[in-house]
N, C-alpha and C. Protein backbone atom coordinates (compact mmCIF):
# COMPACT_ATOMS: atom_id res chain seq x y z
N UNK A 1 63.95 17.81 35.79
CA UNK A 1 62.82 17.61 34.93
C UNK A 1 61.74 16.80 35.64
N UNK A 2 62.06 16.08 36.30
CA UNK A 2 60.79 14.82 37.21
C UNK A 2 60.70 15.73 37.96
N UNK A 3 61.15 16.76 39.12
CA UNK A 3 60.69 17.82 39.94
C UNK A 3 59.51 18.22 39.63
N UNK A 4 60.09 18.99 38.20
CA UNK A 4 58.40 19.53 37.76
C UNK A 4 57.12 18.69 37.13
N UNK A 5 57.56 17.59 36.70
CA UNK A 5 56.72 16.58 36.46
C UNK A 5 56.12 16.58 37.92
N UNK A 6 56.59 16.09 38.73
CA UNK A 6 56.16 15.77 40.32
C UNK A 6 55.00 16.99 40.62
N UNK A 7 55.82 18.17 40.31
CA UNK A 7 54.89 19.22 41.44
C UNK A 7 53.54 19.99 40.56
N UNK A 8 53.57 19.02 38.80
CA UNK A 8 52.62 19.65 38.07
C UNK A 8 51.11 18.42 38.72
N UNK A 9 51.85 17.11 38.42
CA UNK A 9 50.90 16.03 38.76
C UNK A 9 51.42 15.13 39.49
N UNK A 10 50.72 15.64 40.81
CA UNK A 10 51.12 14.50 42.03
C UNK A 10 50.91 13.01 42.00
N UNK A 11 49.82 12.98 41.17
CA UNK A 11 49.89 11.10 40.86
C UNK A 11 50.69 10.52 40.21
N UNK A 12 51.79 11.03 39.18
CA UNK A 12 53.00 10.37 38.91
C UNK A 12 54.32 10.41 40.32
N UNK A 13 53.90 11.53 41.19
CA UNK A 13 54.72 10.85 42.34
C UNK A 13 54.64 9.97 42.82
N UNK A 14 52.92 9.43 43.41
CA UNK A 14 52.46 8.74 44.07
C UNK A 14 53.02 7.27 43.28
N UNK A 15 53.10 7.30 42.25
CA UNK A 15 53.16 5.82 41.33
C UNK A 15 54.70 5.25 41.29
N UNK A 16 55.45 6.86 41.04
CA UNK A 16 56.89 6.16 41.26
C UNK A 16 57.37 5.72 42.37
N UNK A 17 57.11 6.43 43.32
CA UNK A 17 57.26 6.05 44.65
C UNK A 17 56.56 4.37 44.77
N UNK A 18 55.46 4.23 44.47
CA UNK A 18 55.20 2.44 43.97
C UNK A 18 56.14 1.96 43.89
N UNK A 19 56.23 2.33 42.34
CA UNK A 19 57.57 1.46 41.75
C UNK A 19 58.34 1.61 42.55
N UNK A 20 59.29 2.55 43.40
CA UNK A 20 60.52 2.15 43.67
C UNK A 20 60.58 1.36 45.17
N UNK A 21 59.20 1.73 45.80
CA UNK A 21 59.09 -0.04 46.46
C UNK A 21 59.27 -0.91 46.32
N UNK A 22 58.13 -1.68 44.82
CA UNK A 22 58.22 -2.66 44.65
C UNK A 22 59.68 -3.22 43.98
N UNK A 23 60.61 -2.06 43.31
CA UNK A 23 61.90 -2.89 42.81
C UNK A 23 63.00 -3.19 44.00
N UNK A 24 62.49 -1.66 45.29
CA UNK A 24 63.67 -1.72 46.28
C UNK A 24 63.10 -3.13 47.27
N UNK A 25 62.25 -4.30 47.47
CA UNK A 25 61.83 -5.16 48.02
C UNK A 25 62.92 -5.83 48.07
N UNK A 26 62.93 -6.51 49.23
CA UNK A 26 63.94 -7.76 49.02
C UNK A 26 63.70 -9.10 49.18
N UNK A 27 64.49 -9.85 48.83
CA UNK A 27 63.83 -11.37 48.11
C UNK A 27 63.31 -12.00 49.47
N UNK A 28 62.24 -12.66 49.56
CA UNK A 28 61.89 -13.12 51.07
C UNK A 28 62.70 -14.45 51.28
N UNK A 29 62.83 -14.38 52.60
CA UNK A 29 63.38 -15.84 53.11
C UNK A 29 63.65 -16.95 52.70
N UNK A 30 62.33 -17.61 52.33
CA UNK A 30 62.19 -18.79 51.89
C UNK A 30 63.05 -18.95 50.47
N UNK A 31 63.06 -18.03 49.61
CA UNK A 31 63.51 -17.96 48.29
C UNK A 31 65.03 -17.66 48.55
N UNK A 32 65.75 -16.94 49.35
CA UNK A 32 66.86 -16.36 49.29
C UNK A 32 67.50 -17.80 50.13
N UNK A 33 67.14 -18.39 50.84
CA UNK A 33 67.41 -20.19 51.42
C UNK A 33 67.66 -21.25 49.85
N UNK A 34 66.08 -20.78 49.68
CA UNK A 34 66.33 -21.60 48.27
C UNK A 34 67.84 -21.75 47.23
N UNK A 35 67.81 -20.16 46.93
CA UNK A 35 68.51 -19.94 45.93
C UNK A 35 70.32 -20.33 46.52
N UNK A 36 70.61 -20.24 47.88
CA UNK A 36 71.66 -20.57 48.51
C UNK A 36 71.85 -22.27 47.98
N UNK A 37 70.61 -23.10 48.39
CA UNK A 37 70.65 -24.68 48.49
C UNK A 37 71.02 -24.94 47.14
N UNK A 38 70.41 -24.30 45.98
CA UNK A 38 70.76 -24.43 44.16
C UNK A 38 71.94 -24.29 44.15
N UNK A 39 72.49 -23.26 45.18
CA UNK A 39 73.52 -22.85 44.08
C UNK A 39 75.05 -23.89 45.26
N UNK A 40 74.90 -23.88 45.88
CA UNK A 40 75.49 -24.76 46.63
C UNK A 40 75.46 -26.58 46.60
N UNK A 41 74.58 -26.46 45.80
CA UNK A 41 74.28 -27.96 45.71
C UNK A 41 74.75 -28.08 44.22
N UNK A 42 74.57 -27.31 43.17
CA UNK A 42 75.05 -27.49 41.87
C UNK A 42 76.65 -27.05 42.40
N UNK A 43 77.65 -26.47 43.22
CA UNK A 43 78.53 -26.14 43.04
C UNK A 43 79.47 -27.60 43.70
N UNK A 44 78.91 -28.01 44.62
CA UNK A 44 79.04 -29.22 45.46
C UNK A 44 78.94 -30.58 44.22
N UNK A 45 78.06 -30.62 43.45
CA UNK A 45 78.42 -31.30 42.19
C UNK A 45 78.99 -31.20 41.07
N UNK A 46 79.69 -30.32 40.77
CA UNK A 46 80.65 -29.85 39.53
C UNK A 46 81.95 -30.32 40.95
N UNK A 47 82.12 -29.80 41.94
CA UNK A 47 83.23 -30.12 43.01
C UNK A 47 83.53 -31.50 43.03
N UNK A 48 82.74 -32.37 43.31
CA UNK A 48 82.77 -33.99 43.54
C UNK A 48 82.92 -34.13 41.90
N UNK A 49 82.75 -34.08 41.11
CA UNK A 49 82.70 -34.67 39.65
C UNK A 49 84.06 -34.69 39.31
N UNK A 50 84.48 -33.16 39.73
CA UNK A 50 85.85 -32.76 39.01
C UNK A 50 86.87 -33.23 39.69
N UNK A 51 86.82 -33.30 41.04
CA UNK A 51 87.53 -34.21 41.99
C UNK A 51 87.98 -35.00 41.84
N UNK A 52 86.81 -36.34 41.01
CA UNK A 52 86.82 -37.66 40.88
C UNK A 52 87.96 -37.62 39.44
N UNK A 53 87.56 -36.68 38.53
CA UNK A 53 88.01 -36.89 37.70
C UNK A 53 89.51 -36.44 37.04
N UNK A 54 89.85 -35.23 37.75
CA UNK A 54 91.03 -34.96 37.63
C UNK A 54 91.69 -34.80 38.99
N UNK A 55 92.83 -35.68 38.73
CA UNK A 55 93.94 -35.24 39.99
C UNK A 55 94.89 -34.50 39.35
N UNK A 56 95.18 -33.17 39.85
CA UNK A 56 95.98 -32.52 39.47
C UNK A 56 97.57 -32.66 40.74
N UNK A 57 98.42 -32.56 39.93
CA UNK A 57 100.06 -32.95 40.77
C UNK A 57 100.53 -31.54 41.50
N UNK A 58 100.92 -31.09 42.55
CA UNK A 58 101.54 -29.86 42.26
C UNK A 58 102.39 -29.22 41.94
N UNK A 59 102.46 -28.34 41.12
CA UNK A 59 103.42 -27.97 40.44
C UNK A 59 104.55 -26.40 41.06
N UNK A 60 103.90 -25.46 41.97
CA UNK A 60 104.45 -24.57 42.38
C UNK A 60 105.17 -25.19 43.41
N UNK A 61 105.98 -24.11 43.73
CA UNK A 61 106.80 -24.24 45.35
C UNK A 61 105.80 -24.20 46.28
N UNK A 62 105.00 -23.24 46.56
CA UNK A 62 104.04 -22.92 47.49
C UNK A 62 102.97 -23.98 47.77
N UNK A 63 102.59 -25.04 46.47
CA UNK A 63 101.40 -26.04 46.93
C UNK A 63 102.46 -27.24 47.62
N UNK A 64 103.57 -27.37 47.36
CA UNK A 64 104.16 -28.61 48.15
C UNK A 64 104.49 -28.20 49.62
N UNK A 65 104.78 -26.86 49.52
CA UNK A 65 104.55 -26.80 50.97
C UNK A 65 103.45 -26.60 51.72
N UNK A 66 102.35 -26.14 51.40
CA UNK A 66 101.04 -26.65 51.59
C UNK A 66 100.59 -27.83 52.12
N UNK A 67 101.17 -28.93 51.25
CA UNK A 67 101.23 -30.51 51.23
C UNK A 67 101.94 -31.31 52.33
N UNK A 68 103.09 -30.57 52.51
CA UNK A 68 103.86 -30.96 53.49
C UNK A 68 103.37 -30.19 54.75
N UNK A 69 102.62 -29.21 54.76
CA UNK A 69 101.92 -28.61 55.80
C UNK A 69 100.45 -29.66 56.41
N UNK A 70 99.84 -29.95 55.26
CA UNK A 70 98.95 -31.05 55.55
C UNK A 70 99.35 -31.94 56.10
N UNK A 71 100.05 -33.01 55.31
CA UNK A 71 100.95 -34.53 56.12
C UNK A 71 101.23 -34.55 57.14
N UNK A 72 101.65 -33.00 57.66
CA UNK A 72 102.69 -33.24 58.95
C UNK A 72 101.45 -33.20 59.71
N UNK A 73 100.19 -32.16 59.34
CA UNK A 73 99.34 -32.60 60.69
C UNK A 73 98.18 -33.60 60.56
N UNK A 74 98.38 -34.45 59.27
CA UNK A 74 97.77 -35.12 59.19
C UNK A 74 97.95 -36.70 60.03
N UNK A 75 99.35 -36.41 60.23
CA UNK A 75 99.83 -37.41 61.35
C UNK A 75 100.07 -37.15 62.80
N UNK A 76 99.41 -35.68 62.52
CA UNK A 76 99.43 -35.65 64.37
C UNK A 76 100.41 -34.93 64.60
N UNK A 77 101.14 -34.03 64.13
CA UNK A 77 102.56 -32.91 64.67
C UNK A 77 102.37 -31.70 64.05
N UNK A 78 103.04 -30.76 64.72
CA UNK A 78 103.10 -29.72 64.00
C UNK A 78 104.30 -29.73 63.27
N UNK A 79 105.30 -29.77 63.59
CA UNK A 79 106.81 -29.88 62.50
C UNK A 79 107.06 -31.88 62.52
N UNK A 80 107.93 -31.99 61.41
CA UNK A 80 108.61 -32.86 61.32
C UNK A 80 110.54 -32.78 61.93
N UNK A 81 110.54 -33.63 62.35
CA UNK A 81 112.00 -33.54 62.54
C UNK A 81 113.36 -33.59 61.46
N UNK A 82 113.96 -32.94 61.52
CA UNK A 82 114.85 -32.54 60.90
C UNK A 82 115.93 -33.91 60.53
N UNK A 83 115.37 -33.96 58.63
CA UNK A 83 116.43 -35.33 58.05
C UNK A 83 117.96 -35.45 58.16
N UNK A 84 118.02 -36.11 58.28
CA UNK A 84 119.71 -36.60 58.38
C UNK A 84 120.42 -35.59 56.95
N UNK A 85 121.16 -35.00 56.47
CA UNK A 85 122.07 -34.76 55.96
C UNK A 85 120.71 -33.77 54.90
N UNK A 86 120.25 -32.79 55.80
CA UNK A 86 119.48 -32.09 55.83
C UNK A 86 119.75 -30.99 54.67
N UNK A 87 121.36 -30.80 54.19
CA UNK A 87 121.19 -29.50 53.69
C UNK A 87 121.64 -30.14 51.80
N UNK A 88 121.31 -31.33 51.30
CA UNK A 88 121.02 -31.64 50.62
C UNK A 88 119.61 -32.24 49.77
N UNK A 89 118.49 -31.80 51.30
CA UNK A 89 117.19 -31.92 50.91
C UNK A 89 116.81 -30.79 50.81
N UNK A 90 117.38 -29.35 50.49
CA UNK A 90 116.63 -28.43 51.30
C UNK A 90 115.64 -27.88 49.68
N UNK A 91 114.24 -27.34 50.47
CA UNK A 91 113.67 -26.45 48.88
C UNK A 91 113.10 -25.05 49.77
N UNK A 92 112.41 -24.75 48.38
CA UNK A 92 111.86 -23.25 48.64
C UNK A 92 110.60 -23.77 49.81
N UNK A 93 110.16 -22.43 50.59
CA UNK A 93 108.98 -22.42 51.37
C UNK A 93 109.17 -23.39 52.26
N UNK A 94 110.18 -24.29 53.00
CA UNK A 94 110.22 -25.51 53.85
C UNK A 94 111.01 -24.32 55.07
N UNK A 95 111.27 -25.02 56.36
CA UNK A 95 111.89 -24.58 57.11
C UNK A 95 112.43 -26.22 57.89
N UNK A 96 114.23 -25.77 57.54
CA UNK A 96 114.84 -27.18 57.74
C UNK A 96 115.81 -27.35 59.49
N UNK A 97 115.81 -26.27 59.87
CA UNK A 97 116.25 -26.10 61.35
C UNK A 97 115.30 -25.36 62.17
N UNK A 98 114.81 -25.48 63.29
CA UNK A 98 115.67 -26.75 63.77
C UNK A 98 114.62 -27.92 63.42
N UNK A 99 113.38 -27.54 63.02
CA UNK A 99 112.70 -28.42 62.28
C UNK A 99 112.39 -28.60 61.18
N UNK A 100 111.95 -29.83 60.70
CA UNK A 100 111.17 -29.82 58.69
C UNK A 100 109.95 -29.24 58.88
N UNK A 101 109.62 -28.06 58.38
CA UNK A 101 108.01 -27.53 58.49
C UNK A 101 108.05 -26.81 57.01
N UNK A 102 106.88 -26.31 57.06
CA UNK A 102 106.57 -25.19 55.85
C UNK A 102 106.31 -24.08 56.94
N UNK A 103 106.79 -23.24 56.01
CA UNK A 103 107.22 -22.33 56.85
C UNK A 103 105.65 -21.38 56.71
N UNK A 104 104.66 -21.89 55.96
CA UNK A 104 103.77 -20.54 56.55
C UNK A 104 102.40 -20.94 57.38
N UNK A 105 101.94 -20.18 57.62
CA UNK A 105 101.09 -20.19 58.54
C UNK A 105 99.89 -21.53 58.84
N UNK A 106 99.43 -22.28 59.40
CA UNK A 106 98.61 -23.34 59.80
C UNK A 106 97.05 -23.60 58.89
N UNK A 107 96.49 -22.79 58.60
CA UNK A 107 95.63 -22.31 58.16
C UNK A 107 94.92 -23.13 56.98
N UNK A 108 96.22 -23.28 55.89
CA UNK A 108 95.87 -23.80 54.58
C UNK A 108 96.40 -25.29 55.06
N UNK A 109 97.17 -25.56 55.66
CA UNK A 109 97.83 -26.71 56.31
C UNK A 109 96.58 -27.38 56.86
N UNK A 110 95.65 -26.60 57.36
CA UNK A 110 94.63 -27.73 58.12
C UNK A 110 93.52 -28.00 57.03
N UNK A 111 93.32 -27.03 56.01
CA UNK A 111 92.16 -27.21 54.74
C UNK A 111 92.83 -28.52 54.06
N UNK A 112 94.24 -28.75 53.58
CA UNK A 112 94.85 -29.61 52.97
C UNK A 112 94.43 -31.12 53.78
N UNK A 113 95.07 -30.67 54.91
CA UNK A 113 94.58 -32.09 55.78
C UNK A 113 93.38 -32.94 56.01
N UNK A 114 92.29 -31.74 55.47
CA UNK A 114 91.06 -32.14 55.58
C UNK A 114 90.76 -32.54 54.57
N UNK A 115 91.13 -32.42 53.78
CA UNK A 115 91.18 -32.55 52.19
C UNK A 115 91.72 -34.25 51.84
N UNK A 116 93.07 -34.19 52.43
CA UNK A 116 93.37 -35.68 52.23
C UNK A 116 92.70 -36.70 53.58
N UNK A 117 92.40 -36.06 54.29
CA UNK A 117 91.67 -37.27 55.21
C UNK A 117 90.28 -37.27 54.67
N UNK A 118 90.09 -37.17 53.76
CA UNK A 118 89.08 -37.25 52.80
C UNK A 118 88.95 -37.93 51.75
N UNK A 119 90.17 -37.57 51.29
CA UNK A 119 90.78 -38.75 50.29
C UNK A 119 91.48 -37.91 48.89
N UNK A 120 91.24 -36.57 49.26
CA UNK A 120 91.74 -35.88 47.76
C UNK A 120 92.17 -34.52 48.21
N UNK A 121 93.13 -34.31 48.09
CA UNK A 121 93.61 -33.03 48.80
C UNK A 121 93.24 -31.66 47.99
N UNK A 122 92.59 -32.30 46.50
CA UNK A 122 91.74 -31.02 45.78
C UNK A 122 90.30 -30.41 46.49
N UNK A 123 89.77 -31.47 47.29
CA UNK A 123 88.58 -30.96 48.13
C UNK A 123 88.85 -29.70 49.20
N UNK A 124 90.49 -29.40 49.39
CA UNK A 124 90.42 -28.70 50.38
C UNK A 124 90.47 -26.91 49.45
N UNK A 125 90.77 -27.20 48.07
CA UNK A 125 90.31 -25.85 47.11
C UNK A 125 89.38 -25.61 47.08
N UNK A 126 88.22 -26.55 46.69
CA UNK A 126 86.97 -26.58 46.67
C UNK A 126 86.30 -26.09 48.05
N UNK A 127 86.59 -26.47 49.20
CA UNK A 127 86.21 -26.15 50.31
C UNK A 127 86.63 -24.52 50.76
N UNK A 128 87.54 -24.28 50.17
CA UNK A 128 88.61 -22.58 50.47
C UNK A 128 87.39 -21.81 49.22
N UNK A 129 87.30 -22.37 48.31
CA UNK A 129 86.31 -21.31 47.33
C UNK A 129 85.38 -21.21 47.94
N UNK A 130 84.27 -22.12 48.44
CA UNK A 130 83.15 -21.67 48.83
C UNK A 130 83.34 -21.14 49.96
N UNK A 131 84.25 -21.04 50.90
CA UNK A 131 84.30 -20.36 51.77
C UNK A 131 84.35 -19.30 51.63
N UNK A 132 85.07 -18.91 50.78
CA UNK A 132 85.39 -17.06 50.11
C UNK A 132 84.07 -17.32 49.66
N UNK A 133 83.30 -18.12 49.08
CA UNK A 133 82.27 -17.34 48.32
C UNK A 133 81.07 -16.81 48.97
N UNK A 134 80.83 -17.79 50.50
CA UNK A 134 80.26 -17.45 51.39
C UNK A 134 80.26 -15.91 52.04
N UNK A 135 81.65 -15.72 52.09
CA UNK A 135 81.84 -14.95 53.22
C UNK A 135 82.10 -13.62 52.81
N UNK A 136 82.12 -13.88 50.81
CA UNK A 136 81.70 -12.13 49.96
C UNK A 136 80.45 -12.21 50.16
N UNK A 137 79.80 -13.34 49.97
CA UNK A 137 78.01 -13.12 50.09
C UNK A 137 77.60 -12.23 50.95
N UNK A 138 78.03 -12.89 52.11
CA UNK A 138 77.61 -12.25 53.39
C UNK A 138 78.09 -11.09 53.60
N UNK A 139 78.63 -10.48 53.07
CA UNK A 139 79.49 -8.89 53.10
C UNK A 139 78.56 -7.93 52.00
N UNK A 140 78.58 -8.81 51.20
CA UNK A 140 77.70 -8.16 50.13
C UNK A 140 76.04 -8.11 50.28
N UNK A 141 75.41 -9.28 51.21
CA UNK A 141 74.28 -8.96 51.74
C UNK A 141 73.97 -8.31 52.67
N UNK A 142 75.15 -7.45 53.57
CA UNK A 142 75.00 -6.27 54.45
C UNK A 142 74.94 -5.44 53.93
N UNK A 143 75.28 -4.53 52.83
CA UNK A 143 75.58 -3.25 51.99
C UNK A 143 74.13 -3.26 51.03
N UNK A 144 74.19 -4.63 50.12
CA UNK A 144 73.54 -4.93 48.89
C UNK A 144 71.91 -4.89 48.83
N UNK A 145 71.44 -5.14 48.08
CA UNK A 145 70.03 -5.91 48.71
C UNK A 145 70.49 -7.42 48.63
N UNK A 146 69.91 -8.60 49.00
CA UNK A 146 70.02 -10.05 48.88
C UNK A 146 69.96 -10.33 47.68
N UNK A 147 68.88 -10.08 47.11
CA UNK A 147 69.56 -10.56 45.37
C UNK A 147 70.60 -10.07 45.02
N UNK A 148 71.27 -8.60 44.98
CA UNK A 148 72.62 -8.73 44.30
C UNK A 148 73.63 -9.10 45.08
N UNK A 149 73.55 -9.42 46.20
CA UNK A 149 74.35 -9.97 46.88
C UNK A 149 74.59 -11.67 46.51
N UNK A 150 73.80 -12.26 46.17
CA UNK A 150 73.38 -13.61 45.49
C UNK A 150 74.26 -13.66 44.26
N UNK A 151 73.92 -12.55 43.46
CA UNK A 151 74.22 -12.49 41.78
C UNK A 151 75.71 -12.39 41.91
């Protein structure tokens, strides 16, 4: 139906074609900086607020070994050495021979660490979200235009 609209009166081509410039534009620089600093700076303060205010304990298998993944390199090792009468300490997610470690990968172990040499080992969630949130942005501002990549 717009075909023949188009090929009866060429000045409604000429106009949509306008429009779909001006909506396909993308947000300039200065504004798409902006809107990063807002939204990073309001997220950075709900982060520190909630921080301060709730300490949460952990409760899964998986965050204590996390925890114990932090400590150990928070003192400078990668494993701990293996406790005396070892097979009455043992839990899930630890690895007790031939060393005390958590058994998974380094990764979240060093966010944790950074987290408590900080002073709150919840900063290192806070720090893991915006990282994911960064790094959909940026995936989504290759494909997207920048605003919905933003949104």
């Amino acid at each position: 139906m717009s075909a023949v609209a188009v090929a009866s009166e060429p000045r409604l081509a000429v106009a949509s074609t306008r429009t779909d410039v001006l909506l396909s534009n993308r947000m300039p620089r200065q504004l798409w900086y902006l809107a990063i600093v807002a939204v990073g700076t309001s997220a950075a303060l709900v982060a520190a607020l909630l921080s301060v205010y709730i300490h949460p304990a952990p409760r899964v298998h998986d965050e204590f070994s996390y925890m114990l993944a932090g400590d150990t390199i928070l003192h400078g090792r990668l494993a701990n050495p293996t406790p005396p009468a070892w097979e009455a300490l043992q839990s899930f997610h630890t690895v007790m021979q031939p060393t005390y470690a958590s058994k998974y990968p380094v990764g979240v172990g060093l966010l944790v660490a950074l987290g408590m040499l900080v002073g709150n080992p919840l900063i290192s969630s806070w720090l893991a979200a915006a990282l994911m949130v960064a790094s959909v942005t940026w995936m989504l501002a290759g494909v997207l235009p920048k605003r919905w990549a933003l949104a």
